[in-house]
C-alpha atoms as a PDB file:
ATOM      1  CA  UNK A   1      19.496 -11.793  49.215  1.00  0.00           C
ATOM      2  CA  UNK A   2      18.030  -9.015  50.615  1.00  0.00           C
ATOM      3  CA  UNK A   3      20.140  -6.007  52.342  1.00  0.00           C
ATOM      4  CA  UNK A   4      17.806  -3.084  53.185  1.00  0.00           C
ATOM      5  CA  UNK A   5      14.120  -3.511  54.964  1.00  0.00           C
ATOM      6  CA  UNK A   6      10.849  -0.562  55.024  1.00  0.00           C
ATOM      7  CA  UNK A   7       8.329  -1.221  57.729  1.00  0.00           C
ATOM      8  CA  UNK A   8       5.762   1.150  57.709  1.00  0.00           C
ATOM      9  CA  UNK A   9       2.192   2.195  57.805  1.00  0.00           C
ATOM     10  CA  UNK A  10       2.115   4.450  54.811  1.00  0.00           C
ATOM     11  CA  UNK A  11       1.219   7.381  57.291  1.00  0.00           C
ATOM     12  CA  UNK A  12       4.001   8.273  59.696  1.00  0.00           C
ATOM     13  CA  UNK A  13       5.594   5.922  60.930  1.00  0.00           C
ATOM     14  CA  UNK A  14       8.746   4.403  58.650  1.00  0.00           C
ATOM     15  CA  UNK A  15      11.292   2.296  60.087  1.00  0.00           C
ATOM     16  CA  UNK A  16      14.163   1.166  57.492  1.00  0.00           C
ATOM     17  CA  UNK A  17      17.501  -0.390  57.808  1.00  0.00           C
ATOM     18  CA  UNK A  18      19.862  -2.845  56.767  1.00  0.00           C
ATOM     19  CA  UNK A  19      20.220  -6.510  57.432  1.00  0.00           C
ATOM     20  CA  UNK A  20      22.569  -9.014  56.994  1.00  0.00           C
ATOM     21  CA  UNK A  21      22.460 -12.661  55.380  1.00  0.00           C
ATOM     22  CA  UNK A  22      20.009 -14.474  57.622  1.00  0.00           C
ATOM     23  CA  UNK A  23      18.445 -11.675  60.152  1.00  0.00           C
ATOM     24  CA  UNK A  24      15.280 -11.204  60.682  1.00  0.00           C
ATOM     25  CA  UNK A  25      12.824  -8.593  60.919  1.00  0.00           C
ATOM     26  CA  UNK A  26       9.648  -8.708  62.867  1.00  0.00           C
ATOM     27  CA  UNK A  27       7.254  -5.512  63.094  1.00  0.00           C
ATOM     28  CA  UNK A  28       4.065  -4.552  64.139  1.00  0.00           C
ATOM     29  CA  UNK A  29       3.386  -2.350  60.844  1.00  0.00           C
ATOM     30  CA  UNK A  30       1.464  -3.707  58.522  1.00  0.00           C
ATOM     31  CA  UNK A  31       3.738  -3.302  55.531  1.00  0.00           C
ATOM     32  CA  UNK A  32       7.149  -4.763  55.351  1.00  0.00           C
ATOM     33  CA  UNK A  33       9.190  -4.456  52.222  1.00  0.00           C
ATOM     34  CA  UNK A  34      13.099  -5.529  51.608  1.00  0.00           C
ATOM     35  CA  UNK A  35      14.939  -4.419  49.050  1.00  0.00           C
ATOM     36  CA  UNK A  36      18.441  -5.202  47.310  1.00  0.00           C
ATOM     37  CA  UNK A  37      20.327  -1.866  47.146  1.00  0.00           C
ATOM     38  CA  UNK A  38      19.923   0.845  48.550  1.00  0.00           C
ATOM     39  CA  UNK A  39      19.072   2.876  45.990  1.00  0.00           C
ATOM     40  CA  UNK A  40      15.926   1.020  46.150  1.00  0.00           C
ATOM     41  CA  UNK A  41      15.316   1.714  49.714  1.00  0.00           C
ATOM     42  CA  UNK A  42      15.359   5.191  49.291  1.00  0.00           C
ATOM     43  CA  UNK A  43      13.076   5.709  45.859  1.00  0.00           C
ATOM     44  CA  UNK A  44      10.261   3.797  47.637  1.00  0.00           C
ATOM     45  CA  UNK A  45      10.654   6.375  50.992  1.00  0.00           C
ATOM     46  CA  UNK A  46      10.881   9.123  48.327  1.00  0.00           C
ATOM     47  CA  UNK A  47       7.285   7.960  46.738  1.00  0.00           C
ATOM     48  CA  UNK A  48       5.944   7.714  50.197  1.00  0.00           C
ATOM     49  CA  UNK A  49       6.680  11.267  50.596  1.00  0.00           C
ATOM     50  CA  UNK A  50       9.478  10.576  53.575  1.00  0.00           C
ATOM     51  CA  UNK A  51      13.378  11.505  53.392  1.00  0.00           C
ATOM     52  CA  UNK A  52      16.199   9.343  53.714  1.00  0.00           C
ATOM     53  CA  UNK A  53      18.135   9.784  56.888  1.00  0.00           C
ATOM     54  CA  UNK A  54      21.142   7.493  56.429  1.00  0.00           C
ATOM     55  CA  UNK A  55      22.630   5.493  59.638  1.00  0.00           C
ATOM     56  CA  UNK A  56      25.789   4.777  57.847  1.00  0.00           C
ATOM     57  CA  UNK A  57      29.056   6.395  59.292  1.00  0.00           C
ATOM     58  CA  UNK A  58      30.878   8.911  57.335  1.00  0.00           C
ATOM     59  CA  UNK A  59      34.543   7.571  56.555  1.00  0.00           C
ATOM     60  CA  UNK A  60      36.960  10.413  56.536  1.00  0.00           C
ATOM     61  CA  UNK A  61      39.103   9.982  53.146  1.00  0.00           C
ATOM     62  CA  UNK A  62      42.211  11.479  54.717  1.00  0.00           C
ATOM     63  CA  UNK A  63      42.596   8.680  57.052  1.00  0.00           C
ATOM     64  CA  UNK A  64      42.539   6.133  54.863  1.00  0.00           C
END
Protein backbone atom coordinates (compact mmCIF):
# COMPACT_ATOMS: atom_id res chain seq x y z
CA UNK A 1 0.00 0.00 0.00
CA UNK A 2 1.01 3.21 -0.73
CA UNK A 3 0.61 6.32 1.85
CA UNK A 4 2.43 9.40 0.48
CA UNK A 5 2.18 10.68 -3.43
CA UNK A 6 4.93 13.42 -5.50
CA UNK A 7 3.44 14.95 -8.59
CA UNK A 8 5.68 17.10 -10.18
CA UNK A 9 7.47 18.44 -13.16
CA UNK A 10 11.00 18.30 -11.89
CA UNK A 11 11.07 22.23 -12.26
CA UNK A 12 8.75 24.05 -9.89
CA UNK A 13 5.96 22.80 -9.43
CA UNK A 14 5.70 19.78 -6.56
CA UNK A 15 2.54 18.73 -5.18
CA UNK A 16 2.84 15.85 -2.37
CA UNK A 17 0.55 14.41 0.14
CA UNK A 18 -0.87 11.55 1.73
CA UNK A 19 -3.53 9.11 0.73
CA UNK A 20 -5.42 6.60 2.18
CA UNK A 21 -6.18 2.80 1.21
CA UNK A 22 -7.99 3.15 -2.09
CA UNK A 23 -7.79 7.09 -3.14
CA UNK A 24 -6.79 8.21 -6.01
CA UNK A 25 -4.65 10.69 -7.48
CA UNK A 26 -5.04 12.25 -10.84
CA UNK A 27 -2.58 15.16 -12.06
CA UNK A 28 -1.69 16.98 -14.90
CA UNK A 29 2.25 16.70 -14.15
CA UNK A 30 3.93 14.46 -15.90
CA UNK A 31 5.59 12.59 -13.06
CA UNK A 32 3.70 10.90 -10.35
CA UNK A 33 5.49 8.90 -7.74
CA UNK A 34 3.95 7.16 -4.35
CA UNK A 35 5.83 6.17 -1.77
CA UNK A 36 5.45 4.01 1.56
CA UNK A 37 6.74 6.21 4.42
CA UNK A 38 7.33 9.22 4.65
CA UNK A 39 10.68 9.29 5.04
CA UNK A 40 10.66 8.39 1.49
CA UNK A 41 8.58 11.24 0.44
CA UNK A 42 10.81 13.64 1.70
CA UNK A 43 14.49 12.19 0.45
CA UNK A 44 13.11 12.21 -3.13
CA UNK A 45 11.87 16.24 -2.61
CA UNK A 46 15.31 16.65 -0.97
CA UNK A 47 17.15 15.24 -4.35
CA UNK A 48 14.90 17.40 -6.36
CA UNK A 49 16.29 20.28 -4.60
CA UNK A 50 12.67 21.24 -2.85
CA UNK A 51 11.92 21.32 1.10
CA UNK A 52 9.47 19.48 2.93
CA UNK A 53 6.63 21.55 4.23
CA UNK A 54 4.63 19.10 6.35
CA UNK A 55 0.58 19.38 6.43
CA UNK A 56 0.40 17.29 9.47
CA UNK A 57 -0.97 19.00 12.73
CA UNK A 58 1.24 19.46 15.62
CA UNK A 59 -0.23 17.45 18.73
CA UNK A 60 0.49 19.29 21.89
CA UNK A 61 2.03 16.55 24.41
CA UNK A 62 0.56 18.27 27.45
CA UNK A 63 -2.88 17.53 26.43
CA UNK A 64 -2.62 14.21 25.99
Amino acid sequence: MNNFYLAHNEVNIFHYGSIQEGQTVTTGQPFLEYFETEQNLIDRLLALGQEYISTSPIINQSQL
